[in-house]
PDB file of N, CA and C in Angstrom:
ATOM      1  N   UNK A   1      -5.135   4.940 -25.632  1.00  0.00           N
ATOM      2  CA  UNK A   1      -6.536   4.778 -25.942  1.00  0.00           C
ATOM      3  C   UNK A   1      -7.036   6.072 -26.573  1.00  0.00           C
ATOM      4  N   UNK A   2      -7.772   6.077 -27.510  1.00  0.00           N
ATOM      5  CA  UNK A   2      -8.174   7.325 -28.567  1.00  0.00           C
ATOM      6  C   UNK A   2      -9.727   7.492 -27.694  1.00  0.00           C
ATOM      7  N   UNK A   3      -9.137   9.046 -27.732  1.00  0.00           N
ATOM      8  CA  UNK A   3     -10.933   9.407 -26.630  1.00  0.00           C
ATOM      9  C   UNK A   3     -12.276  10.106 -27.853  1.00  0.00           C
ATOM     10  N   UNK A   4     -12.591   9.436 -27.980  1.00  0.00           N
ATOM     11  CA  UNK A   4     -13.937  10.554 -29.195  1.00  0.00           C
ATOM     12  C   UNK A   4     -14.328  12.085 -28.450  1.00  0.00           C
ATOM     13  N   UNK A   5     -14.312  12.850 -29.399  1.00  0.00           N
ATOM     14  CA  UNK A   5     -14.499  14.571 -28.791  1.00  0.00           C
ATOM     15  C   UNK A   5     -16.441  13.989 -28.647  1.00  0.00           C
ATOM     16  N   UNK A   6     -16.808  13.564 -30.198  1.00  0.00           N
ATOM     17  CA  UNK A   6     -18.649  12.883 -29.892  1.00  0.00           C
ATOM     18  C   UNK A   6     -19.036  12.125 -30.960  1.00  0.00           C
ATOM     19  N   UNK A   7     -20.392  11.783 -30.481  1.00  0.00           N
ATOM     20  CA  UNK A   7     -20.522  10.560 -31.946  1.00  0.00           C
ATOM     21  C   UNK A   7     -21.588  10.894 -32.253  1.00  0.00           C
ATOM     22  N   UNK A   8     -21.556  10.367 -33.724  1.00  0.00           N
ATOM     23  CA  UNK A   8     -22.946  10.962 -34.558  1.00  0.00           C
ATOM     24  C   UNK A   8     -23.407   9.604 -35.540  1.00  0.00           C
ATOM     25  N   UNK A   9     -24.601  10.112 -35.436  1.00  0.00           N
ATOM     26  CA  UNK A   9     -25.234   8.635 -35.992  1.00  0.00           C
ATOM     27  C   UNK A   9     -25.510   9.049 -38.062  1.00  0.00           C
ATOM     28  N   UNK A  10     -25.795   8.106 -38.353  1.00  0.00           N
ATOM     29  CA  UNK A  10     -26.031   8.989 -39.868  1.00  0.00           C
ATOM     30  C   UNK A  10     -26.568   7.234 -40.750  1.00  0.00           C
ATOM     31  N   UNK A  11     -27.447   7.589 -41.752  1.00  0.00           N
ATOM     32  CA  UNK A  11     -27.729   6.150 -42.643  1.00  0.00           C
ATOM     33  C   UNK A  11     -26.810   6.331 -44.006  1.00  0.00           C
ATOM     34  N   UNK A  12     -27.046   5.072 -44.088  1.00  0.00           N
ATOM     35  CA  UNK A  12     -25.752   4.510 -45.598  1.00  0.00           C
ATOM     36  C   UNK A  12     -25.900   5.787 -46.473  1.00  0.00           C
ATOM     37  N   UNK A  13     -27.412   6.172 -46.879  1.00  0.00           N
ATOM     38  CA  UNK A  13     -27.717   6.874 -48.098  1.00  0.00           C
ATOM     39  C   UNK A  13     -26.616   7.868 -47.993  1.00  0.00           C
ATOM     40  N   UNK A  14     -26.704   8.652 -46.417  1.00  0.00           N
ATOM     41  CA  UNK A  14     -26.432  10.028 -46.428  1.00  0.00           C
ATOM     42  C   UNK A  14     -25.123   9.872 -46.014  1.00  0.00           C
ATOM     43  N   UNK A  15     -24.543   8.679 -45.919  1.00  0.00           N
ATOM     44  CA  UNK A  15     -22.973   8.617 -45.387  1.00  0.00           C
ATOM     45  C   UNK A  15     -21.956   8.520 -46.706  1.00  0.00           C
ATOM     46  N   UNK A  16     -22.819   7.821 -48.160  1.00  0.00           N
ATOM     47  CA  UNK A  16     -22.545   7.799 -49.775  1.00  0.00           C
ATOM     48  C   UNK A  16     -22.275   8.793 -50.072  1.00  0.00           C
ATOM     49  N   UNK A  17     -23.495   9.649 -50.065  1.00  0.00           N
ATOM     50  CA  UNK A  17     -23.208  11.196 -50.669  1.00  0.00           C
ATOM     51  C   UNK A  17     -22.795  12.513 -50.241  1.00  0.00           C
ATOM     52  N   UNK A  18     -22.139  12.103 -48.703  1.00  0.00           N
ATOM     53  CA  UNK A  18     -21.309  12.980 -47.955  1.00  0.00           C
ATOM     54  C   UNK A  18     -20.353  12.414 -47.333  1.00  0.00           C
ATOM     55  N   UNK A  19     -19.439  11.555 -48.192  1.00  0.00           N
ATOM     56  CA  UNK A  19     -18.623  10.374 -47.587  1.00  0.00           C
ATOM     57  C   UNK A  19     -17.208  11.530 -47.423  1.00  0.00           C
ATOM     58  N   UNK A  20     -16.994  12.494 -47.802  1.00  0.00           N
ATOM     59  CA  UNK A  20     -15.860  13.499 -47.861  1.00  0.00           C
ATOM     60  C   UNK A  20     -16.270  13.899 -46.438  1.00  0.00           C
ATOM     61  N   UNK A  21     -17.414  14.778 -46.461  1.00  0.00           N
ATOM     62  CA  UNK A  21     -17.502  14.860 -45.438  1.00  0.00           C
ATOM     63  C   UNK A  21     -17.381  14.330 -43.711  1.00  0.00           C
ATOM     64  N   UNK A  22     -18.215  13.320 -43.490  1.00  0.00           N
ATOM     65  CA  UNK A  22     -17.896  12.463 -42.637  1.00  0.00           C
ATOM     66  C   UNK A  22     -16.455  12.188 -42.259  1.00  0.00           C
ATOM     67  N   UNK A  23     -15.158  11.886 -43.489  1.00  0.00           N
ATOM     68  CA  UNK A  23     -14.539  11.410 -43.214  1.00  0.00           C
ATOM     69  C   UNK A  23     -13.377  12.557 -42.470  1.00  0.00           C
ATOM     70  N   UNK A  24     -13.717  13.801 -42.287  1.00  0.00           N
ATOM     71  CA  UNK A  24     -13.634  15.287 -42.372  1.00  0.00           C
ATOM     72  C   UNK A  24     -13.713  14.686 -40.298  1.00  0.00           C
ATOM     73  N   UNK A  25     -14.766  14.168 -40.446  1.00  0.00           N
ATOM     74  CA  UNK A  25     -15.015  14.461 -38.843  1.00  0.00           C
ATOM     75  C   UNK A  25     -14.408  13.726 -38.276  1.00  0.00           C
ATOM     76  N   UNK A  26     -14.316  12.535 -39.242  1.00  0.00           N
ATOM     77  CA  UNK A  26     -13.623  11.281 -38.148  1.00  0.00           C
ATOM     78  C   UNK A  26     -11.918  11.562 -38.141  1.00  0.00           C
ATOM     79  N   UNK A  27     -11.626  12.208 -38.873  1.00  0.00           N
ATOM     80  CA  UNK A  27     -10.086  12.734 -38.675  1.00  0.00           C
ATOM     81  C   UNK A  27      -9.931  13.667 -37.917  1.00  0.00           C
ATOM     82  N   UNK A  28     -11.379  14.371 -36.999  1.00  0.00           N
ATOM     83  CA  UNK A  28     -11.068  14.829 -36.100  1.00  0.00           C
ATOM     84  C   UNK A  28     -11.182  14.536 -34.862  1.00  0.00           C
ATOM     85  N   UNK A  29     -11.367  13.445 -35.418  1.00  0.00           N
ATOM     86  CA  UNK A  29     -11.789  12.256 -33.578  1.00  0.00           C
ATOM     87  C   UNK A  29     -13.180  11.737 -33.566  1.00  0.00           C
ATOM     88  N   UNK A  30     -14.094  12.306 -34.333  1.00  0.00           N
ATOM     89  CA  UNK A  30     -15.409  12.057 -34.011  1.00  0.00           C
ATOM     90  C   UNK A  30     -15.803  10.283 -34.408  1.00  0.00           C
ATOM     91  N   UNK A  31     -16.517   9.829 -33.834  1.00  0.00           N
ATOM     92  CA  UNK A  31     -17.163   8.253 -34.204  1.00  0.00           C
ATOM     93  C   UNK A  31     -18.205   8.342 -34.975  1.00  0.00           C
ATOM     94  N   UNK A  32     -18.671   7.828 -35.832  1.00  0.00           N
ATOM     95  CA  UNK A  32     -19.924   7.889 -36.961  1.00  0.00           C
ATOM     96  C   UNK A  32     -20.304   6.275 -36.612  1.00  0.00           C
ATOM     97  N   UNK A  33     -21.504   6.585 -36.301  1.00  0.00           N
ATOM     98  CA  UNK A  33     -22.506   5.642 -36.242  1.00  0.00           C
ATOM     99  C   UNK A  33     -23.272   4.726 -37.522  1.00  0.00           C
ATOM    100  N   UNK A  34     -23.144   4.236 -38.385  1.00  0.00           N
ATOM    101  CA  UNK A  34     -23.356   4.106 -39.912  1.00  0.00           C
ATOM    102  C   UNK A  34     -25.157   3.152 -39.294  1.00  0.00           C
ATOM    103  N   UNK A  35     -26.074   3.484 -39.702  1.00  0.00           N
ATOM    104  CA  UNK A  35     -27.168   2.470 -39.554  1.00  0.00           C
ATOM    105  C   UNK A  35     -27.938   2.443 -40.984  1.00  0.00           C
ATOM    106  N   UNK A  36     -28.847   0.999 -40.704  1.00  0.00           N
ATOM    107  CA  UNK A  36     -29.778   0.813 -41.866  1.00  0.00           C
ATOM    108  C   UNK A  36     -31.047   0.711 -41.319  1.00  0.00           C
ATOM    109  N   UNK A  37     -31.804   1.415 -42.034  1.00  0.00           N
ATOM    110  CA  UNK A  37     -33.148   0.550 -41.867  1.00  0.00           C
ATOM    111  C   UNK A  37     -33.316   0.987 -40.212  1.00  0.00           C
ATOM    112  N   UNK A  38     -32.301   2.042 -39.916  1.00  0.00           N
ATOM    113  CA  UNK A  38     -32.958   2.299 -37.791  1.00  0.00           C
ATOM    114  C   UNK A  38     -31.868   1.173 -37.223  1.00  0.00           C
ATOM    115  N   UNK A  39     -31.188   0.476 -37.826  1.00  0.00           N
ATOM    116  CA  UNK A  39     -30.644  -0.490 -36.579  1.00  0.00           C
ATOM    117  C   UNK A  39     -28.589  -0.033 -37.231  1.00  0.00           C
ATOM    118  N   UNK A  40     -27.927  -0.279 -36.204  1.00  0.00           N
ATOM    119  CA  UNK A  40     -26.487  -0.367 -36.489  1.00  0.00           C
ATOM    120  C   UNK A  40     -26.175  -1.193 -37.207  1.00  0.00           C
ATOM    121  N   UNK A  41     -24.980  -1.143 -38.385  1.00  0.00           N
ATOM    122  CA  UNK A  41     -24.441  -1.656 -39.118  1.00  0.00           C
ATOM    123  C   UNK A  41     -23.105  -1.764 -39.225  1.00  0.00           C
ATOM    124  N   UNK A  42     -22.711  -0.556 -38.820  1.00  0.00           N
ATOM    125  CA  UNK A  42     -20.765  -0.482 -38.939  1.00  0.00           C
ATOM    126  C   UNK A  42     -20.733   0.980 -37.539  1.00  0.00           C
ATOM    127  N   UNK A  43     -19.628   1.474 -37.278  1.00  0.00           N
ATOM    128  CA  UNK A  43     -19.244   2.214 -36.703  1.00  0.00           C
ATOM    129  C   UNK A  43     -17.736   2.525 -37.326  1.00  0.00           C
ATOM    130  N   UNK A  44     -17.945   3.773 -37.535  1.00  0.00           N
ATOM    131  CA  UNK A  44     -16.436   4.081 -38.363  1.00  0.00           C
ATOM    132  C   UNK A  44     -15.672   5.160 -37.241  1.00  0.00           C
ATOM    133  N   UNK A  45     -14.165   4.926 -36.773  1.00  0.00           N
ATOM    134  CA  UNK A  45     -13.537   5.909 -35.954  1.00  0.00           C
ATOM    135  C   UNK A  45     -12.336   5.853 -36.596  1.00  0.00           C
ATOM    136  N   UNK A  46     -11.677   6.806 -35.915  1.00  0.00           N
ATOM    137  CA  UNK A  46      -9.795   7.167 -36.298  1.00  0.00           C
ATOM    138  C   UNK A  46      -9.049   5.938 -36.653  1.00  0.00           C
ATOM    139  N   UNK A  47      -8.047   5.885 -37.352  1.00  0.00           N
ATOM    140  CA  UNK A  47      -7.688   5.120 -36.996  1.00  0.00           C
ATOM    141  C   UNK A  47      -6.650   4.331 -35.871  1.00  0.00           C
ATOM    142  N   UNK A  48      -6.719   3.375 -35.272  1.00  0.00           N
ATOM    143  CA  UNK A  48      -5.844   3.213 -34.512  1.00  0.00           C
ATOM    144  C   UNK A  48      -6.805   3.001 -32.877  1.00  0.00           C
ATOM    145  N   UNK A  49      -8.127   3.672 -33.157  1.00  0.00           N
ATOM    146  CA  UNK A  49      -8.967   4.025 -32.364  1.00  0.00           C
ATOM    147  C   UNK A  49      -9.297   2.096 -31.606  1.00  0.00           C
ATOM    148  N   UNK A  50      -9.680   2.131 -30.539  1.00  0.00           N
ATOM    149  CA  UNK A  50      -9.877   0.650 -30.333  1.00  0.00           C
ATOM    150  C   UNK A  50      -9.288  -0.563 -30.312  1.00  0.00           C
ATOM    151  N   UNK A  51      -7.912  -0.146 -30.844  1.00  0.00           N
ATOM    152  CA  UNK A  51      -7.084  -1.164 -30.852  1.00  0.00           C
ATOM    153  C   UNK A  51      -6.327  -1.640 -29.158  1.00  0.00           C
ATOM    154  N   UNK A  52      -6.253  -3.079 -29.428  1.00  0.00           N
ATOM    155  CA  UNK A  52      -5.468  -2.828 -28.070  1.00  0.00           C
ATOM    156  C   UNK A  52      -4.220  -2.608 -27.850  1.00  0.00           C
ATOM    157  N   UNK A  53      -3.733  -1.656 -26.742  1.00  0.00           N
ATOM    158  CA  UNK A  53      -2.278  -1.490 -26.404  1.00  0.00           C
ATOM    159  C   UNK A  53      -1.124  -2.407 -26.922  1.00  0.00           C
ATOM    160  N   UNK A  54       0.350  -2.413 -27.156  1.00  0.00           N
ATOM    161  CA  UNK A  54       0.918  -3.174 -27.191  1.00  0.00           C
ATOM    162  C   UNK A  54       1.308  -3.689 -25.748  1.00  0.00           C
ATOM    163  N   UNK A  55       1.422  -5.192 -25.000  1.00  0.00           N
ATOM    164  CA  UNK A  55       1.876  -5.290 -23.958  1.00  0.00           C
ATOM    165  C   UNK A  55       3.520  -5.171 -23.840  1.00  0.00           C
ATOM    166  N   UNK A  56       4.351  -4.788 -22.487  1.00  0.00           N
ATOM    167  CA  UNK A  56       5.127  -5.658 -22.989  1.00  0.00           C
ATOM    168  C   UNK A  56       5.476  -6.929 -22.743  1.00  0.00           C
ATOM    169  N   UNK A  57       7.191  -6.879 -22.528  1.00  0.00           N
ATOM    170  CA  UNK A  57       7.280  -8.161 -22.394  1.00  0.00           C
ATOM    171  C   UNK A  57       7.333  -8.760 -21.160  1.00  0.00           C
ATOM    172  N   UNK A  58       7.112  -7.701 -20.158  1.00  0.00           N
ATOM    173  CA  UNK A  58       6.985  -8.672 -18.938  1.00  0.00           C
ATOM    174  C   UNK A  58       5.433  -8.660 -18.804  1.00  0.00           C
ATOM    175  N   UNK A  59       4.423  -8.191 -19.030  1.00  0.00           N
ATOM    176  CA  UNK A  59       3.585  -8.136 -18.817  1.00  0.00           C
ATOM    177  C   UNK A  59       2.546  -9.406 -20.062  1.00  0.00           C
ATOM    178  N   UNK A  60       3.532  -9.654 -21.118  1.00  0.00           N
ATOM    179  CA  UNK A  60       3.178 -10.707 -21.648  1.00  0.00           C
ATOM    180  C   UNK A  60       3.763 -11.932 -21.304  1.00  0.00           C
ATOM    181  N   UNK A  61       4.956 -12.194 -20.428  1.00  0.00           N
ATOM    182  CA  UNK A  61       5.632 -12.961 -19.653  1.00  0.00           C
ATOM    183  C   UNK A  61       4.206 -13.444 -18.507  1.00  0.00           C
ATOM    184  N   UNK A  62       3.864 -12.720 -17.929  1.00  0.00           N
ATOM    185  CA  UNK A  62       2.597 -12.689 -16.463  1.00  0.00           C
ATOM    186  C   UNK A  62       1.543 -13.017 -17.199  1.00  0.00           C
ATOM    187  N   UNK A  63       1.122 -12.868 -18.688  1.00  0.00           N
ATOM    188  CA  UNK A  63      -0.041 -13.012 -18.910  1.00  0.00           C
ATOM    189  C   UNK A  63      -0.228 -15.072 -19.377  1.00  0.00           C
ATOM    190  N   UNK A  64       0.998 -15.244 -19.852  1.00  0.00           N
ATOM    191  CA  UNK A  64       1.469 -16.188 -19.939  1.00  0.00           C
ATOM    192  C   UNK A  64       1.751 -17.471 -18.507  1.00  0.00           C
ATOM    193  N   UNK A  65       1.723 -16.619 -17.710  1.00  0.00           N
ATOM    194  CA  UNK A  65       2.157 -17.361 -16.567  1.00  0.00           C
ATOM    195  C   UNK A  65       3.592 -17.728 -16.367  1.00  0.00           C
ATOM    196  N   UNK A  66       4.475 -17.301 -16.924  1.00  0.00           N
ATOM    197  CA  UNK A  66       6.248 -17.509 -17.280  1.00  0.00           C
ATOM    198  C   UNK A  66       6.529 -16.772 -15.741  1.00  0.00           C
ATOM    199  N   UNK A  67       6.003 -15.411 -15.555  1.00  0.00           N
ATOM    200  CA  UNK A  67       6.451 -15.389 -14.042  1.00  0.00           C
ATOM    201  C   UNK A  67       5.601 -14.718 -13.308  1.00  0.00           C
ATOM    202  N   UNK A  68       5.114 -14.202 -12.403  1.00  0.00           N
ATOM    203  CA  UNK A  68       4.342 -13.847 -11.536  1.00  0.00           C
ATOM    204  C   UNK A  68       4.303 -12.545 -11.050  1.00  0.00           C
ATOM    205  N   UNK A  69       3.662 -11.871 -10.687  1.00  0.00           N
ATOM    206  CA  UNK A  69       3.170 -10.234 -10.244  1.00  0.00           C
ATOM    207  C   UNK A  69       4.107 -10.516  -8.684  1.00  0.00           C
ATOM    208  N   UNK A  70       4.705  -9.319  -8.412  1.00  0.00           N
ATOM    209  CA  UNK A  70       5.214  -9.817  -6.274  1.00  0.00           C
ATOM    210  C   UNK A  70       3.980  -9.268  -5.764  1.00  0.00           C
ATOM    211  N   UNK A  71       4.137 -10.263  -4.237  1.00  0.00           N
ATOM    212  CA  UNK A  71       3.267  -9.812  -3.876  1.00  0.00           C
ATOM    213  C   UNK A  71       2.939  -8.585  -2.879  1.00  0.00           C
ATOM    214  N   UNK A  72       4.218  -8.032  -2.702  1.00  0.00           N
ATOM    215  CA  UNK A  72       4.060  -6.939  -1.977  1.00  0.00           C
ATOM    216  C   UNK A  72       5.103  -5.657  -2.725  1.00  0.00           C
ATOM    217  N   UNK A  73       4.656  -4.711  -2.500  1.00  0.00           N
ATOM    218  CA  UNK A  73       5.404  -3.163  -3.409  1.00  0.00           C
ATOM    219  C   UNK A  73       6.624  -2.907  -2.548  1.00  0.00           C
ATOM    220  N   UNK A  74       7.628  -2.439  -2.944  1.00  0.00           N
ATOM    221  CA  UNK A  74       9.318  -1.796  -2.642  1.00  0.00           C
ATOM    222  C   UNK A  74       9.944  -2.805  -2.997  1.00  0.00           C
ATOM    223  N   UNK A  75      11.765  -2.506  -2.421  1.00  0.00           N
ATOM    224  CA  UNK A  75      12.193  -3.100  -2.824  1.00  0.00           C
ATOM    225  C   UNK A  75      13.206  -4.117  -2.191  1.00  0.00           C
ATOM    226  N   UNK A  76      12.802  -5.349  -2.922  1.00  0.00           N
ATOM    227  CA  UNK A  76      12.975  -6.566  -2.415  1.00  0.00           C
ATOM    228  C   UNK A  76      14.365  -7.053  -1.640  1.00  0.00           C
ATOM    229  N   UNK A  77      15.219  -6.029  -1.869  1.00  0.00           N
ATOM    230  CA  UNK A  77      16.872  -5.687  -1.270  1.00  0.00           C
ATOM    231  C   UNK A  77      16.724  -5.195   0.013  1.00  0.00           C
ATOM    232  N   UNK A  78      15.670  -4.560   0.144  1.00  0.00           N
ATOM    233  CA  UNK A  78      16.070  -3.420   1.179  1.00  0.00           C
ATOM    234  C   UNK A  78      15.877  -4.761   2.629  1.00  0.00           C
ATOM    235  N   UNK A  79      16.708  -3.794   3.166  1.00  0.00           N
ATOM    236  CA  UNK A  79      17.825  -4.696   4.982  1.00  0.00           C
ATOM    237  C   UNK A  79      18.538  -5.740   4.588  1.00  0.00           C
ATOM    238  N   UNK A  80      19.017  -5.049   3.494  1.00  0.00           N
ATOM    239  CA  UNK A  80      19.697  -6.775   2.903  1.00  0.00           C
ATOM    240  C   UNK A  80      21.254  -6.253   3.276  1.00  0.00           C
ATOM    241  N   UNK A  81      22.364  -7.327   4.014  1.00  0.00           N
ATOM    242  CA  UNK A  81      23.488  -6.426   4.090  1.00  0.00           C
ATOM    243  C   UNK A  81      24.360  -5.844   2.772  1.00  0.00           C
ATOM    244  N   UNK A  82      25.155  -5.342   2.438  1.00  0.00           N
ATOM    245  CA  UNK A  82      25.780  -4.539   1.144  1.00  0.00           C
ATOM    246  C   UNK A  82      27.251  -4.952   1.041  1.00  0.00           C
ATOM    247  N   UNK A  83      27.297  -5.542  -0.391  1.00  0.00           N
ATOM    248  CA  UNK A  83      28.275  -6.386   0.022  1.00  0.00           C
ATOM    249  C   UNK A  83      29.349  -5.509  -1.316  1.00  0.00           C
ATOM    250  N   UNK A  84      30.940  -4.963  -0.771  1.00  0.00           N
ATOM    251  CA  UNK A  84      31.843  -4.292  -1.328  1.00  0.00           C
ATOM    252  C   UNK A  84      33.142  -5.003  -1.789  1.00  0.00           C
ATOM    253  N   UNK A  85      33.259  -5.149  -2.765  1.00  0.00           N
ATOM    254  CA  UNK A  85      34.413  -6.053  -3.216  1.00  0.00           C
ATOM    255  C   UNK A  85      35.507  -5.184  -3.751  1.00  0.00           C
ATOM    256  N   UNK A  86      36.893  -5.232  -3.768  1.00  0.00           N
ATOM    257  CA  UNK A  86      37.677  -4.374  -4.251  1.00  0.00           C
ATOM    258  C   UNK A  86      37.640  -4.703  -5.744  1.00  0.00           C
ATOM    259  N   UNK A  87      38.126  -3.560  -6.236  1.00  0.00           N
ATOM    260  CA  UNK A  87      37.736  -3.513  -7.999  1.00  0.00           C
ATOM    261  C   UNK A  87      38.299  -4.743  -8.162  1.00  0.00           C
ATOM    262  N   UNK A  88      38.066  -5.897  -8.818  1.00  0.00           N
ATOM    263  CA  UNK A  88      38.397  -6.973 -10.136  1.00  0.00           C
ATOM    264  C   UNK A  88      38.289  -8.163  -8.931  1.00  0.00           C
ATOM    265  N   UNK A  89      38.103  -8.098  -7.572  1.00  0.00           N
ATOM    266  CA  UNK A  89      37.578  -8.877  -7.195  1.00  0.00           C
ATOM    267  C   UNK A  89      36.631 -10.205  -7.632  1.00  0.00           C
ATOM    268  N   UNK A  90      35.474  -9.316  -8.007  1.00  0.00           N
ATOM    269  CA  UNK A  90      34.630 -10.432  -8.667  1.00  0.00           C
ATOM    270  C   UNK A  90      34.955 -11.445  -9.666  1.00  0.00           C
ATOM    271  N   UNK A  91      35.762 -10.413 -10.638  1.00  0.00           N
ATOM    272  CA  UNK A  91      35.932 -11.276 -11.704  1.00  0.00           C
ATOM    273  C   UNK A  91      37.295 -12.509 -11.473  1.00  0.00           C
ATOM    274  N   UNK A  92      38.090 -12.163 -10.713  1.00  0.00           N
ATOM    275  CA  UNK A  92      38.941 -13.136  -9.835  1.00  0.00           C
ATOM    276  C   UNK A  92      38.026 -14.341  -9.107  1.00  0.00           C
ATOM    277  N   UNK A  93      36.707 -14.107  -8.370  1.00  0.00           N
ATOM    278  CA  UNK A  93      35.978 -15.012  -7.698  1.00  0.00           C
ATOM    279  C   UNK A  93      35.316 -15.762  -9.062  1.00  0.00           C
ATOM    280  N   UNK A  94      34.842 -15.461 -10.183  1.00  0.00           N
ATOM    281  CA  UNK A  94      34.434 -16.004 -10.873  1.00  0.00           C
ATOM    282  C   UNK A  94      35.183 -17.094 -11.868  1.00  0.00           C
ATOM    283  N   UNK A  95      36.678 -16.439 -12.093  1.00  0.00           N
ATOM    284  CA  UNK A  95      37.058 -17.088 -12.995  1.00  0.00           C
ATOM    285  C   UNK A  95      37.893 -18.369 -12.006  1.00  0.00           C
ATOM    286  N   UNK A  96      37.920 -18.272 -10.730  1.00  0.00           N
ATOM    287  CA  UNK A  96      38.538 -19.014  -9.945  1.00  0.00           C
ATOM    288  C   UNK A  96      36.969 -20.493  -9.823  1.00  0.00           C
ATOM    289  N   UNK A  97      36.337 -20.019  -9.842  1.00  0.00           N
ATOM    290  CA  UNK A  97      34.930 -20.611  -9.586  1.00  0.00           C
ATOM    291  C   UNK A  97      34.906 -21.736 -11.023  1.00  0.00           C
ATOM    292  N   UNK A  98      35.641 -21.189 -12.095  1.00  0.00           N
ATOM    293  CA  UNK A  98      35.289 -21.255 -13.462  1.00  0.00           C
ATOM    294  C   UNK A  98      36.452 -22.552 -14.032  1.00  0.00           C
ATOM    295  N   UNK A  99      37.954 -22.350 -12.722  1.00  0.00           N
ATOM    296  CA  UNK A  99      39.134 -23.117 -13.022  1.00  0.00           C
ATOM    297  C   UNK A  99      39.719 -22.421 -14.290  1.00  0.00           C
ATOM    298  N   UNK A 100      39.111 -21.044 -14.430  1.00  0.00           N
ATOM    299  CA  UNK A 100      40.016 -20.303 -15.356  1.00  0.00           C
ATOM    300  C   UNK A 100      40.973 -19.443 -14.856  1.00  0.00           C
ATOM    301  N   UNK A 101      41.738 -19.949 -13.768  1.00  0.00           N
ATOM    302  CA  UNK A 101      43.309 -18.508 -13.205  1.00  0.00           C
ATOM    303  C   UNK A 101      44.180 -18.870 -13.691  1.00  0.00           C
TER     304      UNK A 101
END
């Protein structure tokens, strides 16, 4: 999120004929207020300023409803017993599982 250092207000006329300028400030973070006539019209900032975050993908997964937030914090293993297989074990249980020995 882009933080403004401050913002300054200014009308079209004087934002035309000091448009170098201005643009001087907003590359340094500052927000320009653009008004007409006393009322707002545009607001000019950095760029990039206001945009929203990219999510990712689990968090666009949850926003989606595809899977769900847990509902409690650590981790979901723990007192779980620990289970030690001798090296190539597994892949023996799998390919036996598979009718590939």
């Amino acid at each position: 999120m882009w933080l403004y250092t401050e913002s300054m207000e200014t009308g079209i006329r004087e934002l035309r004929d000091n448009l170098s300028k201005y643009i001087r400030r907003i590359e340094a973070g500052e927000r320009i207020v653009v008004t007409a006539h006393g009322r707002v019209v545009a607001e000019l900032v950095p760029p990039g300023a206001g945009l929203p975050r990219r999510m990712s993908k689990f968090e666009l997964m949850m926003s989606s409803g595809v899977v769900t937030p847990p509902v409690e914090d650590g981790d979901p293993l723990e007192g779980c017993a620990e289970i030690r297989l001798p090296p190539g074990t597994a892949t023996a249980l799998i390919d036996a599982d598979r009718d590939e020995t």
